[in-house]
PDB file of N, CA and C in Angstrom:
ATOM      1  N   UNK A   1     -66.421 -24.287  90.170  1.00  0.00           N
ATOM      2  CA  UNK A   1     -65.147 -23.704  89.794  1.00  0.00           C
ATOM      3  C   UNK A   1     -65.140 -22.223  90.169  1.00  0.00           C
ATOM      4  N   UNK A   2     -64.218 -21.552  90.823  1.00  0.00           N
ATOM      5  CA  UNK A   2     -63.816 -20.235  91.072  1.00  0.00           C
ATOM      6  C   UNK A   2     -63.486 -19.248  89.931  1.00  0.00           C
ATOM      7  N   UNK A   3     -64.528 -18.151  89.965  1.00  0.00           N
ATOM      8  CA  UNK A   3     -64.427 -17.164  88.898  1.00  0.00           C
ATOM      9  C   UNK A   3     -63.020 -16.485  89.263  1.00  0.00           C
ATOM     10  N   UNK A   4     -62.470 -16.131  88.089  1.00  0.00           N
ATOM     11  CA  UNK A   4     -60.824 -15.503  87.941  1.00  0.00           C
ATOM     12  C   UNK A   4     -61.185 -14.365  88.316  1.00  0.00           C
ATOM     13  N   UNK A   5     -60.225 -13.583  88.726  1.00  0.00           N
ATOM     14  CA  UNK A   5     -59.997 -12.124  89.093  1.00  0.00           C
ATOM     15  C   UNK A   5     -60.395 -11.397  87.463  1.00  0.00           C
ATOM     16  N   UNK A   6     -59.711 -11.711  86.822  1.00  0.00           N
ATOM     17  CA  UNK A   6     -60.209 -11.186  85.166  1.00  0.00           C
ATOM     18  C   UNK A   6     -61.659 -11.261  84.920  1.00  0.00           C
ATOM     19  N   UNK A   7     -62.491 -12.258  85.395  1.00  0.00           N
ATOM     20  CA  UNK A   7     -63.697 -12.540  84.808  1.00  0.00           C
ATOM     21  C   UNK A   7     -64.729 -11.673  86.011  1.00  0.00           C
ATOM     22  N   UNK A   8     -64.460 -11.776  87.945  1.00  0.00           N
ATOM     23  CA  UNK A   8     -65.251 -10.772  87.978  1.00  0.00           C
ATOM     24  C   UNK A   8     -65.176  -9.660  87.599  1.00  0.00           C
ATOM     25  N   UNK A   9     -63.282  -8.611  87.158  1.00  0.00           N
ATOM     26  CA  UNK A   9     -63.502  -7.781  86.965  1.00  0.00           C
ATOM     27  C   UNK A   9     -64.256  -7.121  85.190  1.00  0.00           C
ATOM     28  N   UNK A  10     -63.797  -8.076  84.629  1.00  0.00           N
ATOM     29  CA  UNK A  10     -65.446  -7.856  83.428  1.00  0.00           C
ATOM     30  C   UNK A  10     -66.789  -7.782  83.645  1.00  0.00           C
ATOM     31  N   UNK A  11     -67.258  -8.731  84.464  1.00  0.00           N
ATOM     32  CA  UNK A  11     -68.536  -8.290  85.332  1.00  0.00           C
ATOM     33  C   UNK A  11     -68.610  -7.387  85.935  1.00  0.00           C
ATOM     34  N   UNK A  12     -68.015  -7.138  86.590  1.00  0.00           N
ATOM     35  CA  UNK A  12     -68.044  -5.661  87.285  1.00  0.00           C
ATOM     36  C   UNK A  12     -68.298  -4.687  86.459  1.00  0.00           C
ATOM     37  N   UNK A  13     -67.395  -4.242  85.336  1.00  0.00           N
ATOM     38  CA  UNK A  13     -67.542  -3.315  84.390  1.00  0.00           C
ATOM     39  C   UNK A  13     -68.214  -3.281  83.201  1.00  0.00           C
ATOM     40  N   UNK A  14     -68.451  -3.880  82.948  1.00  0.00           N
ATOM     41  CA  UNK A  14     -69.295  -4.307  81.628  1.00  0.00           C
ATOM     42  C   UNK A  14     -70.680  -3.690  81.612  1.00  0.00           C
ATOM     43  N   UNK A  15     -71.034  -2.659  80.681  1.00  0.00           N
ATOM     44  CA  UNK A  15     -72.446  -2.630  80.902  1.00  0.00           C
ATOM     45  C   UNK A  15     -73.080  -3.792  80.188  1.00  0.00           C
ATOM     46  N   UNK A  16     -74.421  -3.917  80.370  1.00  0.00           N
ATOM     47  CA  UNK A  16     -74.994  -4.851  79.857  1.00  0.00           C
ATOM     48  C   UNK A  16     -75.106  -5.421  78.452  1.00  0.00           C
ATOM     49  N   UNK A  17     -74.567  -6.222  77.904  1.00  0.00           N
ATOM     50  CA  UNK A  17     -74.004  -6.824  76.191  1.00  0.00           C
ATOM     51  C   UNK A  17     -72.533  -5.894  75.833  1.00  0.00           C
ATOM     52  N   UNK A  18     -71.646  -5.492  76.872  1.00  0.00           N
ATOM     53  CA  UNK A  18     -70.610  -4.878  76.596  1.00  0.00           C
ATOM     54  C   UNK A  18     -69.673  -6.229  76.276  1.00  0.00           C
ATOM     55  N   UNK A  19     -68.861  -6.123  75.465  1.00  0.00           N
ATOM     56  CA  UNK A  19     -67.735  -6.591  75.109  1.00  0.00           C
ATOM     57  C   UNK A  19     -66.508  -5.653  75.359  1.00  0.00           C
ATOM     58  N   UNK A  20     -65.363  -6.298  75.763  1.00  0.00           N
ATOM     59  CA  UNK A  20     -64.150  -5.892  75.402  1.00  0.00           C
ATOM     60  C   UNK A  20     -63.553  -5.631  74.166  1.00  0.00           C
ATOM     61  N   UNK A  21     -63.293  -4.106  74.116  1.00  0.00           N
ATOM     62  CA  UNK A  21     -62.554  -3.711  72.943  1.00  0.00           C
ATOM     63  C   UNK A  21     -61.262  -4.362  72.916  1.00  0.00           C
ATOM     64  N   UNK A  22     -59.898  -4.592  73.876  1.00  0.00           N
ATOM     65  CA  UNK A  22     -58.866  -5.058  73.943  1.00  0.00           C
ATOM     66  C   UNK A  22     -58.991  -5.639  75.235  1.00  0.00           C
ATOM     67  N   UNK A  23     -57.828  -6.805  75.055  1.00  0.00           N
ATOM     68  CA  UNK A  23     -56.955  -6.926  76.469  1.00  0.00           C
ATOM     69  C   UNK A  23     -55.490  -7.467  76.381  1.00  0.00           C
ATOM     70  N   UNK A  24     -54.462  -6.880  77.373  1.00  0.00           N
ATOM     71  CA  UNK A  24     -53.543  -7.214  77.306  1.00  0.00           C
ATOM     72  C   UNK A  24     -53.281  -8.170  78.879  1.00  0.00           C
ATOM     73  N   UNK A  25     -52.113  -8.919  78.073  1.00  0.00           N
ATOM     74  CA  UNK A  25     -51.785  -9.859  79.473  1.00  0.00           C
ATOM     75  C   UNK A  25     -50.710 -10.573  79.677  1.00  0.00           C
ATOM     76  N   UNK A  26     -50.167 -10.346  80.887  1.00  0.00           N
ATOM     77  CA  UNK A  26     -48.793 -10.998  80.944  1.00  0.00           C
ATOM     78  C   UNK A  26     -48.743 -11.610  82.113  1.00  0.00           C
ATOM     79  N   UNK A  27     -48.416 -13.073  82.197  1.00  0.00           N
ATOM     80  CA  UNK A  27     -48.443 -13.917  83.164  1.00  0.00           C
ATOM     81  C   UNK A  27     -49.870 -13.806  83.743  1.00  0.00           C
ATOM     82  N   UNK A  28     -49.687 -13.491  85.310  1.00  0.00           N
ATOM     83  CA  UNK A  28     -50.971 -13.588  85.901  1.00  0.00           C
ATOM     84  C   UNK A  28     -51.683 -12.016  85.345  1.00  0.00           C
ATOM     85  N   UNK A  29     -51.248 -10.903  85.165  1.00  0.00           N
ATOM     86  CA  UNK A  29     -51.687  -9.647  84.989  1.00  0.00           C
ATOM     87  C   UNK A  29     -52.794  -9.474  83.854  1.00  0.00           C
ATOM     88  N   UNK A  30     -53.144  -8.769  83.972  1.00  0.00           N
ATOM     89  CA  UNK A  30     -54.425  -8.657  82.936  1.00  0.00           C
ATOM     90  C   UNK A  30     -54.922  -7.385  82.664  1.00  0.00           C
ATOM     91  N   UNK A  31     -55.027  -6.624  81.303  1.00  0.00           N
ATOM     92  CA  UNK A  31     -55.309  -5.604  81.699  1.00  0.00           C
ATOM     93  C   UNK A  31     -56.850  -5.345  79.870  1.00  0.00           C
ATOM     94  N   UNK A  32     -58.033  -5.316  80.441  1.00  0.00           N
ATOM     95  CA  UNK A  32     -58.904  -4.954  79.757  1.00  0.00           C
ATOM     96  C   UNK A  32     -59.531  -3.530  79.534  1.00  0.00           C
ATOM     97  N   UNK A  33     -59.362  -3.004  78.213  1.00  0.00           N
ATOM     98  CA  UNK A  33     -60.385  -2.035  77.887  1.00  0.00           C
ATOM     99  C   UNK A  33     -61.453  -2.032  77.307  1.00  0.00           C
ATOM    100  N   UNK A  34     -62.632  -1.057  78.144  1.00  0.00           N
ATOM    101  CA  UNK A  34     -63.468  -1.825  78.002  1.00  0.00           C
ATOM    102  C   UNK A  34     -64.347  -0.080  77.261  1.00  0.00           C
ATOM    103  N   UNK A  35     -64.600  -0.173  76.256  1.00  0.00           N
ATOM    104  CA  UNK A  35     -65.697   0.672  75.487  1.00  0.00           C
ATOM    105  C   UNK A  35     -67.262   0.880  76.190  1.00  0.00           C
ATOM    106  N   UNK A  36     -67.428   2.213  76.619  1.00  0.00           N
ATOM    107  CA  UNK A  36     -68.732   2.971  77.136  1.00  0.00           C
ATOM    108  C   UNK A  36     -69.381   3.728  75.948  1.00  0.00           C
ATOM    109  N   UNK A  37     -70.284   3.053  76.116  1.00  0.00           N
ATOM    110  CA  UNK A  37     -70.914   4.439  75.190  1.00  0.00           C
ATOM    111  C   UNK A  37     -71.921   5.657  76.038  1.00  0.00           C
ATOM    112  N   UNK A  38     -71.659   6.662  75.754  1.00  0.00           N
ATOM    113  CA  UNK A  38     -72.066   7.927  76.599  1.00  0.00           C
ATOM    114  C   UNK A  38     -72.903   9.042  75.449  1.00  0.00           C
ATOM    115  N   UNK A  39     -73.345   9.755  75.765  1.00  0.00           N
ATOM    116  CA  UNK A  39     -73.834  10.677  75.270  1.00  0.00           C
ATOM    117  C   UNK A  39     -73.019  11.588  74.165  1.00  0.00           C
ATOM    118  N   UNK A  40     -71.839  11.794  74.404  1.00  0.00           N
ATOM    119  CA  UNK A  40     -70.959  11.955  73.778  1.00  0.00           C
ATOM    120  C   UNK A  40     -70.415  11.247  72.718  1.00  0.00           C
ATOM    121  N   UNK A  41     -70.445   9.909  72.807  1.00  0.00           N
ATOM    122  CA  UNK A  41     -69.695   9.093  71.867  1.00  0.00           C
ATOM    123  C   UNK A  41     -69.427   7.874  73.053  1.00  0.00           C
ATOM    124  N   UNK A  42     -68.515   7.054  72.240  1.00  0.00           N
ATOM    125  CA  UNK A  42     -67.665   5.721  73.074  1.00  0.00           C
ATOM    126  C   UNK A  42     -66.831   6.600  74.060  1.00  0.00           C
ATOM    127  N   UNK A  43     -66.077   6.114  74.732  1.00  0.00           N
ATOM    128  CA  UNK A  43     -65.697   6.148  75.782  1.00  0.00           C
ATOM    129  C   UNK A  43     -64.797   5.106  76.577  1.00  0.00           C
ATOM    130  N   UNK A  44     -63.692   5.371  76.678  1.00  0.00           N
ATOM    131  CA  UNK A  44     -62.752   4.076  77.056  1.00  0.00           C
ATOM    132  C   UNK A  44     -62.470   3.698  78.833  1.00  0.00           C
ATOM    133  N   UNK A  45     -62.690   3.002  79.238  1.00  0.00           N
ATOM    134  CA  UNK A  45     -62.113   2.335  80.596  1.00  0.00           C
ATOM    135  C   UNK A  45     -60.900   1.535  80.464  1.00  0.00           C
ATOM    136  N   UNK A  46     -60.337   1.275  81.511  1.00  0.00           N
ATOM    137  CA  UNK A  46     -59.647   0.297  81.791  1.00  0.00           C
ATOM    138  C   UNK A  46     -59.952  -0.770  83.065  1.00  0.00           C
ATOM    139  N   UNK A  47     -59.700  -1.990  83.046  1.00  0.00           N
ATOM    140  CA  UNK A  47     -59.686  -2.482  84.521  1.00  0.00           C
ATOM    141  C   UNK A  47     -58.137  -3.415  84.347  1.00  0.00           C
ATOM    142  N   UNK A  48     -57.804  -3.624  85.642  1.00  0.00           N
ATOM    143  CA  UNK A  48     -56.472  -4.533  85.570  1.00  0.00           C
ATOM    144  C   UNK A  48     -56.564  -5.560  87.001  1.00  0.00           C
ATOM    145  N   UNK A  49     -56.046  -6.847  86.604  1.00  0.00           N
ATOM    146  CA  UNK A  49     -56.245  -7.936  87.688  1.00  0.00           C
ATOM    147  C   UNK A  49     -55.139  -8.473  87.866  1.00  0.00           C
ATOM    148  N   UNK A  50     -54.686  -9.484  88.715  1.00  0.00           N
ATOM    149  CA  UNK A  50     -53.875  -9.989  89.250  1.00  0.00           C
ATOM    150  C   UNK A  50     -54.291 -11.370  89.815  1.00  0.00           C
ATOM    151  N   UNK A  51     -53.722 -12.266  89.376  1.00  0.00           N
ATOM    152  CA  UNK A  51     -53.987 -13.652  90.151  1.00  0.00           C
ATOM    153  C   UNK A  51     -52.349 -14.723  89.952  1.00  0.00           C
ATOM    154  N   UNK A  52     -52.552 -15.614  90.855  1.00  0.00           N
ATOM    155  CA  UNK A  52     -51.490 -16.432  91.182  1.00  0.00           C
ATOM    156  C   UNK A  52     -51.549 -18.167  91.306  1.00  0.00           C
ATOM    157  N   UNK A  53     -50.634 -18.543  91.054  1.00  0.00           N
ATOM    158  CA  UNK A  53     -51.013 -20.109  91.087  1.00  0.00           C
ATOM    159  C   UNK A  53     -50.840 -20.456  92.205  1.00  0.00           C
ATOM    160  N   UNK A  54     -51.879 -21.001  93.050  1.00  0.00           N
ATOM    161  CA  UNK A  54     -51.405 -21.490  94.783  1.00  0.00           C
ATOM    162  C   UNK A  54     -50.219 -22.995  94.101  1.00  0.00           C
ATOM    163  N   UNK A  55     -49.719 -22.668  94.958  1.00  0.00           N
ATOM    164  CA  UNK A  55     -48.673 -23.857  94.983  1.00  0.00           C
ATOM    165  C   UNK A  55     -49.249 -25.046  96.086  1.00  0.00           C
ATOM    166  N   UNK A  56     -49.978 -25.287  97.291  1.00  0.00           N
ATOM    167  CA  UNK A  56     -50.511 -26.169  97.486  1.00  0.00           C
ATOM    168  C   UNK A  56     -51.525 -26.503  96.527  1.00  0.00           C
ATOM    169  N   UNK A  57     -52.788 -26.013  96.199  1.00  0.00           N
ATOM    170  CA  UNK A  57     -53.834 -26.819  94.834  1.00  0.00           C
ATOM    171  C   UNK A  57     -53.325 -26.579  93.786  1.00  0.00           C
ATOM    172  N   UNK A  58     -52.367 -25.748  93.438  1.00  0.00           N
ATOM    173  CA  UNK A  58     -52.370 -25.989  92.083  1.00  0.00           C
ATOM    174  C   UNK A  58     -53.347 -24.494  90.991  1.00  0.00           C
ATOM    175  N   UNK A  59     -54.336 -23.936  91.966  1.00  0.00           N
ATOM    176  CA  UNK A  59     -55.482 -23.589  91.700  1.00  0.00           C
ATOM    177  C   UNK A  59     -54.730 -22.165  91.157  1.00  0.00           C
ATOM    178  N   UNK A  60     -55.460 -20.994  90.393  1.00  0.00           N
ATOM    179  CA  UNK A  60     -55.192 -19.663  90.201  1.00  0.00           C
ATOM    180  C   UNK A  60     -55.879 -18.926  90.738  1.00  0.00           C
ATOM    181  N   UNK A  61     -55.506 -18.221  91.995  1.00  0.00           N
ATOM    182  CA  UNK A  61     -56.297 -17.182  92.699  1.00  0.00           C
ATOM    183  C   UNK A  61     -56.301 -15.687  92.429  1.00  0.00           C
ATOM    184  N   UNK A  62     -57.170 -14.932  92.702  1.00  0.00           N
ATOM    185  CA  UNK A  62     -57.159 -13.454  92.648  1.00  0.00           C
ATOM    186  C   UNK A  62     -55.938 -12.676  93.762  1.00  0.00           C
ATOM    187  N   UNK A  63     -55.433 -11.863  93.240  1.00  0.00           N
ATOM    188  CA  UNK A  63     -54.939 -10.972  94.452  1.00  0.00           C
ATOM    189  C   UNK A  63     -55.316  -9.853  93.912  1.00  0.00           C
ATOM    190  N   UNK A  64     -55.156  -8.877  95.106  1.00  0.00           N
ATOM    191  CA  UNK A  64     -55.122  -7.484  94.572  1.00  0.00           C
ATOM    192  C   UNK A  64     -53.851  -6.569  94.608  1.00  0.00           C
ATOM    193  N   UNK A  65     -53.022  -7.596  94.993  1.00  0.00           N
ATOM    194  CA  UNK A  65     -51.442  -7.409  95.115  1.00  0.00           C
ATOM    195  C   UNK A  65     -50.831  -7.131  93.863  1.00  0.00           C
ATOM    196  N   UNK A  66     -49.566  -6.379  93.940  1.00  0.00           N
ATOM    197  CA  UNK A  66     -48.582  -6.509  92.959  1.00  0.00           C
ATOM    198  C   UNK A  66     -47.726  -6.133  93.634  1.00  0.00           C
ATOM    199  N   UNK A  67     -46.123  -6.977  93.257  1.00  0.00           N
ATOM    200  CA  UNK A  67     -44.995  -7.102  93.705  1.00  0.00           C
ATOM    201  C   UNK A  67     -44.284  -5.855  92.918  1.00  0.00           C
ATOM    202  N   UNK A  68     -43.158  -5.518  93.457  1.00  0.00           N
ATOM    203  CA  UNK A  68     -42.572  -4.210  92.535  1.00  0.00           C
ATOM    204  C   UNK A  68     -41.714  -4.870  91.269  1.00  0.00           C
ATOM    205  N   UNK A  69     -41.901  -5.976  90.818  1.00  0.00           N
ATOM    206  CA  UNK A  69     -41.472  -6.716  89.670  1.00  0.00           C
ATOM    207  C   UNK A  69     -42.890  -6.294  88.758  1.00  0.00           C
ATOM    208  N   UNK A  70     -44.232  -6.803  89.328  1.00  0.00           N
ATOM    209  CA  UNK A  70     -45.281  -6.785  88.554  1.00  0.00           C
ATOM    210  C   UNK A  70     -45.793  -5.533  88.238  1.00  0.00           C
ATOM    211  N   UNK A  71     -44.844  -3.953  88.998  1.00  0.00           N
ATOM    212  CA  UNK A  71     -45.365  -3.075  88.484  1.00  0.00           C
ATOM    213  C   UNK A  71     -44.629  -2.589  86.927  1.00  0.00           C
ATOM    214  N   UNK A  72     -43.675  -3.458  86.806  1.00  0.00           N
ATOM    215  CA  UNK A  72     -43.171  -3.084  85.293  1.00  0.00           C
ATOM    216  C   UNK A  72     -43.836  -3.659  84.322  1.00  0.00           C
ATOM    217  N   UNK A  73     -44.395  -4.541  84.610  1.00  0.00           N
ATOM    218  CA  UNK A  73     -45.597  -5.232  83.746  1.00  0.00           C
ATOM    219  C   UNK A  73     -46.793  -4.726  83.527  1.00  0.00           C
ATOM    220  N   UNK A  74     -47.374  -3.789  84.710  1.00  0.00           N
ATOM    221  CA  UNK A  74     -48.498  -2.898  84.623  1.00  0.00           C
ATOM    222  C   UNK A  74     -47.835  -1.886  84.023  1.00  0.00           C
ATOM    223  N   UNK A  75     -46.837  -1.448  83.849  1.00  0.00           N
ATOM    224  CA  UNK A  75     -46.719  -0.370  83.179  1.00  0.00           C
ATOM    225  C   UNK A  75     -46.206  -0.344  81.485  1.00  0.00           C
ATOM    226  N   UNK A  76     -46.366  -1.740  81.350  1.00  0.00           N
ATOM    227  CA  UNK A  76     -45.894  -1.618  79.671  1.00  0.00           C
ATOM    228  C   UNK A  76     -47.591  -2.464  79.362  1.00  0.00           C
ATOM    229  N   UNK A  77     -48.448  -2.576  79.994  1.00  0.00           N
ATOM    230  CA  UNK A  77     -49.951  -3.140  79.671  1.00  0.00           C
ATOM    231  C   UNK A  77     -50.726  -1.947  79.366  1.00  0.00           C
ATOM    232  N   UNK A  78     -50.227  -0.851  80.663  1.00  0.00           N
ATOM    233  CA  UNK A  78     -50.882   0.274  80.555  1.00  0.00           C
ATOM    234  C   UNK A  78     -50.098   1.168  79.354  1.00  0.00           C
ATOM    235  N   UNK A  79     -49.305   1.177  79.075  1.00  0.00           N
ATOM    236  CA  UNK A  79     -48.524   1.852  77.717  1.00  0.00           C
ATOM    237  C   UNK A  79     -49.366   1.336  76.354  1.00  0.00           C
ATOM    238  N   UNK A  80     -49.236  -0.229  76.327  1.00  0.00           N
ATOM    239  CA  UNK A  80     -50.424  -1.096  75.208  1.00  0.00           C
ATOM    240  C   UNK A  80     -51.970  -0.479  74.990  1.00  0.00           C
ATOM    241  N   UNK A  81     -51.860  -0.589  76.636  1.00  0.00           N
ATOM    242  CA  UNK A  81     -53.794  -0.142  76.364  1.00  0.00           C
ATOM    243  C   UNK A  81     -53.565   1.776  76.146  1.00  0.00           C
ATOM    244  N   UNK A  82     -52.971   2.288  76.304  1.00  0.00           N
ATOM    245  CA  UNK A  82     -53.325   3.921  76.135  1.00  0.00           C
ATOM    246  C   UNK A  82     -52.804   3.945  74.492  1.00  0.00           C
ATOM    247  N   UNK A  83     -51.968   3.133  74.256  1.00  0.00           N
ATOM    248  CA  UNK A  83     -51.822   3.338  72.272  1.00  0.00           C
ATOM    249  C   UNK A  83     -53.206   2.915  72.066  1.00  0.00           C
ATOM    250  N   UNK A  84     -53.959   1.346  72.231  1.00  0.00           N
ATOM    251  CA  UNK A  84     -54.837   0.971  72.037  1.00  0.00           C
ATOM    252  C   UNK A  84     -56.179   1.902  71.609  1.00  0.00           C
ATOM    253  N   UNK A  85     -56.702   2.838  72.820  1.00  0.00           N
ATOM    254  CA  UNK A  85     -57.609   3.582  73.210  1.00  0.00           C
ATOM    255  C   UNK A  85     -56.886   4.735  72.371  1.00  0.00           C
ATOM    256  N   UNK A  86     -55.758   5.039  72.100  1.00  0.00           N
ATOM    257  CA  UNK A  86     -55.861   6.187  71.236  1.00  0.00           C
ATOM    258  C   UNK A  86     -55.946   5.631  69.379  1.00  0.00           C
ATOM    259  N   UNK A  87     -55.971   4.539  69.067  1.00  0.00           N
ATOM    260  CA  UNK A  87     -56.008   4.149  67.843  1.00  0.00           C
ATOM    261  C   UNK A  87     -57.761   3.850  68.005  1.00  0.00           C
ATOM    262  N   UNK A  88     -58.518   3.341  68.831  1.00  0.00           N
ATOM    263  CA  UNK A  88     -60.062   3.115  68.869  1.00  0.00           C
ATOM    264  C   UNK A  88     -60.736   4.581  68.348  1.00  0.00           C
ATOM    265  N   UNK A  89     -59.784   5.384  69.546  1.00  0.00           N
ATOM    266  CA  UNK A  89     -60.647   6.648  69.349  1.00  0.00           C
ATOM    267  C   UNK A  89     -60.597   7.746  68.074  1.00  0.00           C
ATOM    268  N   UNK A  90     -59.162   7.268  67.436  1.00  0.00           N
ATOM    269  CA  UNK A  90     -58.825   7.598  65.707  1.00  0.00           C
ATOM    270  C   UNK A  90     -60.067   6.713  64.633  1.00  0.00           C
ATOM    271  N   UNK A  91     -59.991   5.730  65.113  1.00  0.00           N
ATOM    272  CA  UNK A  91     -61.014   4.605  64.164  1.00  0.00           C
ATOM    273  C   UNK A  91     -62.481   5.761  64.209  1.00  0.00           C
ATOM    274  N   UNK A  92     -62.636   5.809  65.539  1.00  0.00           N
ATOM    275  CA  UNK A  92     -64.323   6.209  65.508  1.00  0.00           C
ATOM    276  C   UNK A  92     -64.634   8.008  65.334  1.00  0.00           C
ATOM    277  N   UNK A  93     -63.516   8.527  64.883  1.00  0.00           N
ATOM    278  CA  UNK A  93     -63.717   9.904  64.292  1.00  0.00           C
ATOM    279  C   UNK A  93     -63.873  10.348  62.815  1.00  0.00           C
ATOM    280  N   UNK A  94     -65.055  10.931  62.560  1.00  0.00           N
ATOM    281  CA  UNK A  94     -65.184  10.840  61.041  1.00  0.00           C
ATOM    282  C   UNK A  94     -64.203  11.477  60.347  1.00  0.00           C
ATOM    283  N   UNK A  95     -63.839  11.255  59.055  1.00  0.00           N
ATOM    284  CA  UNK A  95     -62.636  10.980  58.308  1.00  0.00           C
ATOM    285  C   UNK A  95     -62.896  12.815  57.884  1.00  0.00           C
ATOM    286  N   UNK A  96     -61.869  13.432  57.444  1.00  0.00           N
ATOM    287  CA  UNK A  96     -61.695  14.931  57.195  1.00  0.00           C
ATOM    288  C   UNK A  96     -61.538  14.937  55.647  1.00  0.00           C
TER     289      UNK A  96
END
């Protein structure tokens, strides 16, 4: 079976036993943040994917495409994930 565009790009980014803090997703779009920890503290990423249903198999492929329909969708994922990453980074500041 063919790894999703979502799943290499978690591999890709993930350090080793990293989990995803969030992900948002609409239709084929996908958009994961993914928590670093650094010297500093955590640390937020993002990655975002794209895949499509072939209409001959049937199958869901990767693109690295987006249509100018799918950039309004990246842009209310990326609106989700920057509230997201600013409520993580409220959680992990000690209380005053």
């Amino acid at each position: 079976m063919a790894q999703s565009n979502a799943q290499r790009a978690d591999n890709e980014s993930a350090q080793p036993g990293n989990r995803p803090a969030a992900k948002f997703k609409h239709g084929g779009i996908e958009m994961t943040v993914w928590p670093n920890q650094t010297e500093s503290g955590t640390m937020f990423n993002t990655t975002i994917s794209n895949s499509y249903k072939d209409d001959k198999s049937g199958e869901w492929k990767p693109t690295s495409s987006f249509s100018p329909t799918d950039l309004l969708v990246v842009a209310e994922l990326s609106r989700q994930a920057f509230a997201e990453i600013t409520k993580l980074k409220q959680q992990g500041r000690p209380a005053k």
